[in-house]
C-alpha atoms as a PDB file:
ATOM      1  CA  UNK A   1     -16.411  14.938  -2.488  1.00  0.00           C
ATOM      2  CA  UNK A   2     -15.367  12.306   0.532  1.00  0.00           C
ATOM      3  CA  UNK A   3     -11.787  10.865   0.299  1.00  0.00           C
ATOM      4  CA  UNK A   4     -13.537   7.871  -0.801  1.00  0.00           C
ATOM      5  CA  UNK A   5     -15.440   9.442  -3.643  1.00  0.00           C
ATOM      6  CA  UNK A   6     -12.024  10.411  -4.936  1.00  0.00           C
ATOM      7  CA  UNK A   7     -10.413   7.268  -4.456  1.00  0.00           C
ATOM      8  CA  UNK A   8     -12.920   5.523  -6.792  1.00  0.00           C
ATOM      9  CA  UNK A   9     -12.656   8.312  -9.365  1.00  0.00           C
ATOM     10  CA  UNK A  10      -9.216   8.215  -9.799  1.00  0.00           C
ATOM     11  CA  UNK A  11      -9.326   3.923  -9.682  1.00  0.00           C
ATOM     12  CA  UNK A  12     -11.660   4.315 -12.188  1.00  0.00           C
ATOM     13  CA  UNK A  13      -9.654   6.549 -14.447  1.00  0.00           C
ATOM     14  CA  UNK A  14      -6.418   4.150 -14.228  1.00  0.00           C
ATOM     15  CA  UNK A  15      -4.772   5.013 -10.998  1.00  0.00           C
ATOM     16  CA  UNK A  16      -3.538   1.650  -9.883  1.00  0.00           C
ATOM     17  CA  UNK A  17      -2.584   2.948  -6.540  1.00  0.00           C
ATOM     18  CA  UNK A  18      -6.122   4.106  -5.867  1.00  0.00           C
ATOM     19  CA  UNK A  19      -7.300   0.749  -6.677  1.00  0.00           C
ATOM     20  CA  UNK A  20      -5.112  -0.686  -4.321  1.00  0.00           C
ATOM     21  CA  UNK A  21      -5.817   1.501  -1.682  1.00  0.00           C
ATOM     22  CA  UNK A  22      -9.457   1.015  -2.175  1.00  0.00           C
ATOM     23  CA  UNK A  23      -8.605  -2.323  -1.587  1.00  0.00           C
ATOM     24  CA  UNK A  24      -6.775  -1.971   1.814  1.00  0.00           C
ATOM     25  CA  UNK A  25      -9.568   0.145   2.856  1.00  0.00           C
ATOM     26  CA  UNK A  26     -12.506  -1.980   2.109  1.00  0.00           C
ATOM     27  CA  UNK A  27     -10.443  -4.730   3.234  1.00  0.00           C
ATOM     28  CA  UNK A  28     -10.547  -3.186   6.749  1.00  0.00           C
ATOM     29  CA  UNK A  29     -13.921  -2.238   7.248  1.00  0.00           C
ATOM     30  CA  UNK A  30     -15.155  -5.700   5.898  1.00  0.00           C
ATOM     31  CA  UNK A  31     -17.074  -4.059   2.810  1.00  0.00           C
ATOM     32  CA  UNK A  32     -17.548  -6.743   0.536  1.00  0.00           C
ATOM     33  CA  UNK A  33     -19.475  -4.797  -1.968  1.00  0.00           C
ATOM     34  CA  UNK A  34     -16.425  -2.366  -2.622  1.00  0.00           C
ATOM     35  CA  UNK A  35     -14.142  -5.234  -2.951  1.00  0.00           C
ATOM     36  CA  UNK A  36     -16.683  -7.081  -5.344  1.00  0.00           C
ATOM     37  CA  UNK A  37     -16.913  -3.953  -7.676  1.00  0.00           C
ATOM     38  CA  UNK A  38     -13.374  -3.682  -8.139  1.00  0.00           C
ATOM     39  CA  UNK A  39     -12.966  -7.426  -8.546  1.00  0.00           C
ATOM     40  CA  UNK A  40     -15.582  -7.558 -11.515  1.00  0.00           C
ATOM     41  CA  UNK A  41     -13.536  -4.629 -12.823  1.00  0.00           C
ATOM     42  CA  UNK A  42     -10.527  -6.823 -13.267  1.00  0.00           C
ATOM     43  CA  UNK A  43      -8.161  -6.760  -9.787  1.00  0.00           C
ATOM     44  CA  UNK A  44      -6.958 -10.017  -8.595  1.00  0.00           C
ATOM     45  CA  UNK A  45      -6.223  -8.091  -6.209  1.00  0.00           C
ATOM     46  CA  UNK A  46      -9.757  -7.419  -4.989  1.00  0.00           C
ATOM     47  CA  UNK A  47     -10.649 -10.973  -5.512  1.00  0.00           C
ATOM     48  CA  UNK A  48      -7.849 -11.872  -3.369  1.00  0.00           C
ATOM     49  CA  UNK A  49      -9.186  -9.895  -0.550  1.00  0.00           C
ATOM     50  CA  UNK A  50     -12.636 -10.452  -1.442  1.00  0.00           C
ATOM     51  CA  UNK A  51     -11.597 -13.818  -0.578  1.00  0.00           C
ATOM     52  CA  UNK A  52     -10.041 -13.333   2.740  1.00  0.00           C
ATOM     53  CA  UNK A  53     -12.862 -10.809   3.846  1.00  0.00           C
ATOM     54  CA  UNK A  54     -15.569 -13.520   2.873  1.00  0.00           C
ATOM     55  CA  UNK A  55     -14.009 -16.096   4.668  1.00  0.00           C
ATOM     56  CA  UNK A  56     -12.877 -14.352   7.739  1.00  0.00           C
ATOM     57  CA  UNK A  57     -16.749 -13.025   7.551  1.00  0.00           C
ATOM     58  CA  UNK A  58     -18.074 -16.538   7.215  1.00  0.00           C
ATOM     59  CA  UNK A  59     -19.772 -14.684   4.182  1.00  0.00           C
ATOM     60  CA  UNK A  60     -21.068 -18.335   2.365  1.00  0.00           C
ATOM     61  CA  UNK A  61     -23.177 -17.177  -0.226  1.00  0.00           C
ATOM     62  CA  UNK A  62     -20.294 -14.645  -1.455  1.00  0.00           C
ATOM     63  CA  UNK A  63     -17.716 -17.287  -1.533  1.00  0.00           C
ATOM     64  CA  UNK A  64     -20.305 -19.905  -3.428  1.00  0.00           C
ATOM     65  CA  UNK A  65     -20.704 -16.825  -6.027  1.00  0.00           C
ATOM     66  CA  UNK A  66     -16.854 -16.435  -6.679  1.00  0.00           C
ATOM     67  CA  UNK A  67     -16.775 -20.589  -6.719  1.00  0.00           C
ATOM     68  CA  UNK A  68     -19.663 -20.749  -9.351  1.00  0.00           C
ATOM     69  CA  UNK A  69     -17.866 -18.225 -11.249  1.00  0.00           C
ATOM     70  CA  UNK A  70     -14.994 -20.966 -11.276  1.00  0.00           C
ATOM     71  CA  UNK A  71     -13.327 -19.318  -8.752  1.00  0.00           C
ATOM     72  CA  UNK A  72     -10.483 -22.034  -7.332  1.00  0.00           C
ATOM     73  CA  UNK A  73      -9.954 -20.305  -3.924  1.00  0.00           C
ATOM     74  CA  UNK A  74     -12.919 -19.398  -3.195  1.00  0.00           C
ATOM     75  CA  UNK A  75     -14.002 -23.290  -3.863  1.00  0.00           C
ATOM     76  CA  UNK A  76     -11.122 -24.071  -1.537  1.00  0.00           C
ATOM     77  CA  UNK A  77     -12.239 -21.718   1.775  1.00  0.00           C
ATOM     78  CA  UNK A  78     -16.212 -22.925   0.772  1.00  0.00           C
ATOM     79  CA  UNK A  79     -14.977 -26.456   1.272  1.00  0.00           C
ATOM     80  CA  UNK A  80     -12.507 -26.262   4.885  1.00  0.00           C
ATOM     81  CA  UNK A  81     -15.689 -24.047   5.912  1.00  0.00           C
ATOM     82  CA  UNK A  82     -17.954 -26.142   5.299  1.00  0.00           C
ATOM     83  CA  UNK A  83     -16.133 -29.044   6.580  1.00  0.00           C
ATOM     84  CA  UNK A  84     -16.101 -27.630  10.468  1.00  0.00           C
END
């Protein structure tokens, strides 16, 4: 089993700090799928960086997802990147 593998097992039995290490990871290799699993599980966290990834990615279609889903932020980083 890959360190990874484990990380999502134990996020998905409870383990906060797995979550949020899954988090910091996917964060840094720019995987927006990771970070949009655990953010439709329930961590603001994830959305949070799911966010910042999409944006700093210029990943559109992701943010307009998260803004249809009513999304505030997301609506927010669509519009100023839009606007340039």
């Amino acid at each position: 089993m890959s360190e990874l593998d484990d990380l999502r097992e134990r996020a998905a039995a409870g383990d906060r700090d797995a979550v949020d290490e899954l988090i910091e990871l996917a964060g840094e290799r720019g995987d927006l799928d990771e970070l949009r699993r655990l953010a439709d599980g329930g961590s603001n966290d994830a959305a949070d960086q799911l966010i910042e990834t999409a944006t700093e990615l210029g990943a559109l279609d992701e943010l307009r997802r998260l803004a249809g889903q009513g999304n505030r932020t997301a609506a927010e980083q669509l519009a100023e990147l839009t606007e340039e």
